[in-house]
Protein backbone atom coordinates (compact mmCIF):
# COMPACT_ATOMS: atom_id res chain seq x y z
CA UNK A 1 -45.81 10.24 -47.14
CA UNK A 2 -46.60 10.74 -50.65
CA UNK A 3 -47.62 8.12 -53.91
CA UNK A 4 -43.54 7.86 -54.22
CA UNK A 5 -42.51 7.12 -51.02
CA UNK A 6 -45.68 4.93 -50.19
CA UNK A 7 -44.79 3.14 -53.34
CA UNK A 8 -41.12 2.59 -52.28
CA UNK A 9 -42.43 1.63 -48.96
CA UNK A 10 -44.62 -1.21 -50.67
CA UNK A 11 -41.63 -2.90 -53.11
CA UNK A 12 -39.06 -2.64 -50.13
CA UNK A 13 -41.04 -3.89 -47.41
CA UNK A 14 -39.49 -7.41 -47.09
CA UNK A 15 -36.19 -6.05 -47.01
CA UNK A 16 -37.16 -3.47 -44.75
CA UNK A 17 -38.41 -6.57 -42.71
CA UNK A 18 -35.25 -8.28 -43.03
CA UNK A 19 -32.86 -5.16 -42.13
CA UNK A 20 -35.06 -5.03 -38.89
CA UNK A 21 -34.85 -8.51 -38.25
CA UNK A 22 -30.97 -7.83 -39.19
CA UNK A 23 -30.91 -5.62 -36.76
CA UNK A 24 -32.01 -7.22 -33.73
CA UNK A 25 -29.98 -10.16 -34.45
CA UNK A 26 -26.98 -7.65 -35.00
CA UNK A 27 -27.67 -6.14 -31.69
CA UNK A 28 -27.74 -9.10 -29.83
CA UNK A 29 -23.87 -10.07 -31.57
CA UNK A 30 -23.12 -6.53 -30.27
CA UNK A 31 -24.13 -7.94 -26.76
CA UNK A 32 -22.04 -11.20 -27.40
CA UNK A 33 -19.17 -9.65 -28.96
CA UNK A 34 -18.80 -6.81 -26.36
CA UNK A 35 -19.17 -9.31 -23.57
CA UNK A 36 -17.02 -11.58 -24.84
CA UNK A 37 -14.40 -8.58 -25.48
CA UNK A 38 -14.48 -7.05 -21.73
CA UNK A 39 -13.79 -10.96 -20.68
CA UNK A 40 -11.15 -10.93 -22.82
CA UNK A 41 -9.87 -7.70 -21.60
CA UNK A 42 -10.91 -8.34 -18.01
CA UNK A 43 -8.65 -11.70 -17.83
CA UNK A 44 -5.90 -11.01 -20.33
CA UNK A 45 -2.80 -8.81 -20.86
CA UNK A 46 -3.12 -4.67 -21.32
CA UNK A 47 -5.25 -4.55 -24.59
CA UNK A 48 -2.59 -2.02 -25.63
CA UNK A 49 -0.13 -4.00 -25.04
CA UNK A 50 2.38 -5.35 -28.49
CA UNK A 51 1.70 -9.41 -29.29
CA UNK A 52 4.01 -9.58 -31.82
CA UNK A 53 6.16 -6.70 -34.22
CA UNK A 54 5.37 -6.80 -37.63
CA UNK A 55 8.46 -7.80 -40.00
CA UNK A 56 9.50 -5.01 -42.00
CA UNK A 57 7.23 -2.02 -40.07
CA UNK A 58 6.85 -0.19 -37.15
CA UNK A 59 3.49 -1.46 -36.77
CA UNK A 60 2.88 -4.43 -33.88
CA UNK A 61 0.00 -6.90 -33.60
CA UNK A 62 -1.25 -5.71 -30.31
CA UNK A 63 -4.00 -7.65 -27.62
CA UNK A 64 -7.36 -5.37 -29.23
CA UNK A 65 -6.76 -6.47 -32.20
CA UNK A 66 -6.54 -10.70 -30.42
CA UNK A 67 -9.11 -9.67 -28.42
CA UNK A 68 -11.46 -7.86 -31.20
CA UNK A 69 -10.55 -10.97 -33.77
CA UNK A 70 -11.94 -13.69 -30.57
CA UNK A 71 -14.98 -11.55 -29.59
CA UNK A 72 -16.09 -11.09 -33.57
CA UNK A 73 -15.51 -15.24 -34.33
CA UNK A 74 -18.12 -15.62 -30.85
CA UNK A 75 -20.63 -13.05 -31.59
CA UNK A 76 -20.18 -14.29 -35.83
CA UNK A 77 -21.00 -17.76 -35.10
CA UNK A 78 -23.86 -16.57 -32.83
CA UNK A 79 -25.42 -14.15 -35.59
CA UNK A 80 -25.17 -16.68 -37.92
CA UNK A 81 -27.52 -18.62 -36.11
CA UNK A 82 -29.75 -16.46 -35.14
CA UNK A 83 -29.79 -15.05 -38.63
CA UNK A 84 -30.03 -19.11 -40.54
CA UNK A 85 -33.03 -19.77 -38.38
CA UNK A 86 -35.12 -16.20 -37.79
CA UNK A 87 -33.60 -13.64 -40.14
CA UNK A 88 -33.23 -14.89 -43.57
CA UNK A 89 -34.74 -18.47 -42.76
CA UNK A 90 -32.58 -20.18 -44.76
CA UNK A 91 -31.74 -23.61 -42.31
CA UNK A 92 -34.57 -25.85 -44.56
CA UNK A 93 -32.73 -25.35 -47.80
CA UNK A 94 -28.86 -25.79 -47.15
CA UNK A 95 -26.59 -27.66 -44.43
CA UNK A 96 -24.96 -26.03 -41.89
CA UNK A 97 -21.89 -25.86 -42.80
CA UNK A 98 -22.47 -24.66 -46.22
CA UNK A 99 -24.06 -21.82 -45.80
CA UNK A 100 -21.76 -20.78 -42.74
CA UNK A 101 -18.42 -20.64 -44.82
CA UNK A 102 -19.67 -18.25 -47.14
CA UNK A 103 -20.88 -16.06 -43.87
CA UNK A 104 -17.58 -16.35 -41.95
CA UNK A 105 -15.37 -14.98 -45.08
CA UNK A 106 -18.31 -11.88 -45.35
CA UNK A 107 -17.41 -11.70 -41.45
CA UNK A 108 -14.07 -11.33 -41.92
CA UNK A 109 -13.77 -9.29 -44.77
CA UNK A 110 -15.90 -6.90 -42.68
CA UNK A 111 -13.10 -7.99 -39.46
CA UNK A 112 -10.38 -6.71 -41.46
CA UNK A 113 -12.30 -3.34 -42.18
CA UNK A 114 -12.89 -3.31 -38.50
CA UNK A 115 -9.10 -3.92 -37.39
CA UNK A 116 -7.98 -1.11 -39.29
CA UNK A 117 -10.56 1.00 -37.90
CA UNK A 118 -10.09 -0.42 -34.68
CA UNK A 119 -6.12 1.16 -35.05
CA UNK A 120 -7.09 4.17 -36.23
CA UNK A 121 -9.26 5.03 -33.13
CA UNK A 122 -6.79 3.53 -30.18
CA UNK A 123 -3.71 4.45 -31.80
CA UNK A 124 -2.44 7.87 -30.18
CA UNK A 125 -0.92 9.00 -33.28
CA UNK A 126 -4.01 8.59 -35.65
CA UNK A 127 -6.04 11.75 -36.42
CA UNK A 128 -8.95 9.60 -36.00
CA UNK A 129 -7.64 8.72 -32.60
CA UNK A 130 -10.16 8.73 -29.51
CA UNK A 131 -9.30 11.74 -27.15
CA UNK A 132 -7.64 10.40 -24.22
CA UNK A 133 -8.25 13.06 -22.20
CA UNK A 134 -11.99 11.74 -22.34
CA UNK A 135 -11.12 8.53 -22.85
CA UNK A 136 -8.76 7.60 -20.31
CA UNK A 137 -9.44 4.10 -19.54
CA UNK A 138 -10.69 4.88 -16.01
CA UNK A 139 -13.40 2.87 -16.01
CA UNK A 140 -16.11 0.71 -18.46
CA UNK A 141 -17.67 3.85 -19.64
CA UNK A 142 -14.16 6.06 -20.42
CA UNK A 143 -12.09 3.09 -22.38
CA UNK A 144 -11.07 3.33 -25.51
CA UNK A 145 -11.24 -0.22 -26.25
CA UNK A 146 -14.89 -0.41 -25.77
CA UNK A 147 -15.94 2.66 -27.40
CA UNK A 148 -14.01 1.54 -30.53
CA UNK A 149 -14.99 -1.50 -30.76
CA UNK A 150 -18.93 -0.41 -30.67
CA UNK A 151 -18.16 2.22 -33.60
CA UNK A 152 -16.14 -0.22 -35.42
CA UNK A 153 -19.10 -2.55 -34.95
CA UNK A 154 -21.42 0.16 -36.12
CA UNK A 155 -19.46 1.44 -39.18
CA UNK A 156 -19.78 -2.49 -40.51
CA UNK A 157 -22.76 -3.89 -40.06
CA UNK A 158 -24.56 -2.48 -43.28
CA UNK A 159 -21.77 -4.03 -45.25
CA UNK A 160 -22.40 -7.15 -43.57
CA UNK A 161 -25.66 -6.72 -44.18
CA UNK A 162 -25.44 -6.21 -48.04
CA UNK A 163 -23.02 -8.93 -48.31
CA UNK A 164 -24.78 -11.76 -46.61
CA UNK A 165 -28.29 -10.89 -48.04
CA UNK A 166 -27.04 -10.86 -51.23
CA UNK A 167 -24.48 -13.51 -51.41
CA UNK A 168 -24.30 -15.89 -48.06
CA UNK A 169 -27.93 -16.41 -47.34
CA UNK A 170 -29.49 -16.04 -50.87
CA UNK A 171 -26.41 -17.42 -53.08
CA UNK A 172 -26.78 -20.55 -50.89
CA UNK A 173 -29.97 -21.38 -51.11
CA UNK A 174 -30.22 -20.50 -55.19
CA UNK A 175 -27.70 -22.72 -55.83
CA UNK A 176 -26.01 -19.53 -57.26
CA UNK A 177 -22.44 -20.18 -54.99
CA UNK A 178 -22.80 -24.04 -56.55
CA UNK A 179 -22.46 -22.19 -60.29
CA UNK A 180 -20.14 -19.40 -58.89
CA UNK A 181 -17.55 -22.65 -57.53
CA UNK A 182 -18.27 -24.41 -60.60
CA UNK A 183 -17.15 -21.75 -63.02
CA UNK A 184 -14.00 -21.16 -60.96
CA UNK A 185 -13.36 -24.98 -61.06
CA UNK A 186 -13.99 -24.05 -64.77
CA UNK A 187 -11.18 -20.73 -65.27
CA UNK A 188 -8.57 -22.77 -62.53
CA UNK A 189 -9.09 -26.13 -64.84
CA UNK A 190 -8.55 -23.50 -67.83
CA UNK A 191 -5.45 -21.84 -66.86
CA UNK A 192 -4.33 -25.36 -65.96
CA UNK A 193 -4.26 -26.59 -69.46
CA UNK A 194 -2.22 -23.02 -70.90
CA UNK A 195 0.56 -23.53 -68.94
């Protein structure tokens, strides 16, 4: 490694700490949220299978996307403990519940990123769609479900990452999401008085 890289090695290191950290917690919230997922799939209706038809489409809500949506609000609420107390170690300088809002929405912006991925891989008519002839649902290790649902989880965990380093965990504890609510109170009160 040369002056350059040792250099960038030296001014990144905590956050090269905290990715890792990141990391671990994010693979034990792959644990929780594939459990959770093949329990869900184990117990429940064909994951394939149509909820509910979307008004106005040909699109359907189908069970992967129930059963994705349950096993990311387990595995979210476990990484964000995990990641309060040991990652970021934010737990002495906000409340609970504070600091967990901001972490859910970053969750489920990356959720809705996920679903549509999700889609693209299970459904047969995507080009992005996981061979079936490989995937054939035979068993834990050929289903499509599963296999998509650990890309999905791997395409958006740096985006999760970003997101809660730099706004959920850190906003929080600067006070920064107190100014960023206050200034909205601010623009909402503003608009308010035009009309």
């Amino acid at each position: 490694m040369g002056p350059r890289g040792a250099a960038l090695l030296t001014r990144h290191r905590r956050n090269l700490g905290l990715l890792a950290r990141f990391g671990v917690v994010g693979a034990s919230g792959v644990v929780v949220n594939m459990i959770t997922l093949i329990a869900l799939h184990k117990l429940g209706p064909s994951f394939d299978d149509a909820v509910v038809g979307l008004a106005g489409s040909d699109f359907n809500l189908r069970w992967y996307h129930v059963y994705s949506t349950l096993a990311f609000l387990v595995a979210n609420l476990s990484n964000f403990q995990l990641n309060r107390s040991w990652t970021f170690q934010s737990s002495r300088h906000t409340p609970w519940w504070k600091e967990y809002w901001p972490f859910l929405v970053v969750g489920l912006g990356g959720q809705a990123v996920g679903l549509a991925l999700l889609t693209l891989l299970i459904h047969p008519h995507s080009p992005l769609s996981l061979p079936t002839d490989v995937f054939d649902d035979s068993s834990g290790l050929r289903n499509r479900l599963y296999w998509s649902q650990l890309i999905v989880i791997t395409l958006v965990t740096p985006l999760s990452f970003v997101l809660n380093k730099v706004w959920t965990f850190a906003a929080v504890r600067t006070g920064r999401l107190a100014l960023l609510d206050a200034a909205h109170e601010e623009e909402v009160m503003a608009g308010k008085d035009v009309v």
